[in-house]
Protein backbone atom coordinates (compact mmCIF):
# COMPACT_ATOMS: atom_id res chain seq x y z
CA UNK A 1 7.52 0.05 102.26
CA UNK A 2 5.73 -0.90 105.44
CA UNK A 3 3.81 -4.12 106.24
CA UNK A 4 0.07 -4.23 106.93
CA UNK A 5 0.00 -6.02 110.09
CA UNK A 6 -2.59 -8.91 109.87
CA UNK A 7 -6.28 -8.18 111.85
CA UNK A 8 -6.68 -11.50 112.62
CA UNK A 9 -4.09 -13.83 114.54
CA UNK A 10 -4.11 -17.40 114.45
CA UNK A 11 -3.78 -19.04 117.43
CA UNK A 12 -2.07 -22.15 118.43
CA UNK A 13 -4.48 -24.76 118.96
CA UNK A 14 -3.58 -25.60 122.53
CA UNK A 15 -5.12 -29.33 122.32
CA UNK A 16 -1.81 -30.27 120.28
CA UNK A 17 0.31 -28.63 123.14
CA UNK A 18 1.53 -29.97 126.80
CA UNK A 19 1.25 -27.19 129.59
CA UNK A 20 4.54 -27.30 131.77
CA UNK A 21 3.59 -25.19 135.05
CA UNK A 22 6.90 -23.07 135.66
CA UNK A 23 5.76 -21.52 139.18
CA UNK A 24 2.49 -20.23 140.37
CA UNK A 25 2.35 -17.43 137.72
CA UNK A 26 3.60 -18.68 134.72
CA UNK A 27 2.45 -21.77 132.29
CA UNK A 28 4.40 -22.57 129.06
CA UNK A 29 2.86 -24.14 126.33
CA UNK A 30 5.25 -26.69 124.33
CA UNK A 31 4.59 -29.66 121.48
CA UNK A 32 3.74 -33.25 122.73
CA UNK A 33 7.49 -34.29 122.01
CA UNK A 34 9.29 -32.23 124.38
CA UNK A 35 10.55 -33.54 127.57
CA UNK A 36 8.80 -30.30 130.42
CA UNK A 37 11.55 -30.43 132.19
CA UNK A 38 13.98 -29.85 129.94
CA UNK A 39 11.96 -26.93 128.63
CA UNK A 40 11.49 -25.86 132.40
CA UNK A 41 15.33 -25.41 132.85
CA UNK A 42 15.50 -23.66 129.12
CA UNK A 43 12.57 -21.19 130.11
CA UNK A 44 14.55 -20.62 133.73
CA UNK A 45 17.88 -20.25 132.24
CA UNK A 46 16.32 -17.57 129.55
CA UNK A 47 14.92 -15.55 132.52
CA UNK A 48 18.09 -15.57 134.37
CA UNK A 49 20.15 -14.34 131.71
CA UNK A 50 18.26 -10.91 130.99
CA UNK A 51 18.97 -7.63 132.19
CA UNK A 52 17.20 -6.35 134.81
């Protein structure tokens, strides 16, 4: 019926990942192949369309 939530998480390993610094708060972590700043206007245009 219900799902045991797992007690261990597995992490990303962040050495395979590019940081893209969005503003003074906020880092985004995103695979070696991605342009940052297309996923900088993807992660702004996400945040702009939610409800306040």
């Amino acid at each position: 019926m219900y799902e045991k939530k797992p007690s261990v998480y597995k992490s990303p390993d962040l050495a395979n990942l590019k940081a893209v610094v969005i503003d003074h708060r906020t880092t985004i972590y995103i695979a070696q192949s991605v342009d940052p700043e297309e996923a900088r206007i993807r992660y702004l245009s996400r945040i702009a369309n939610r409800k306040p």
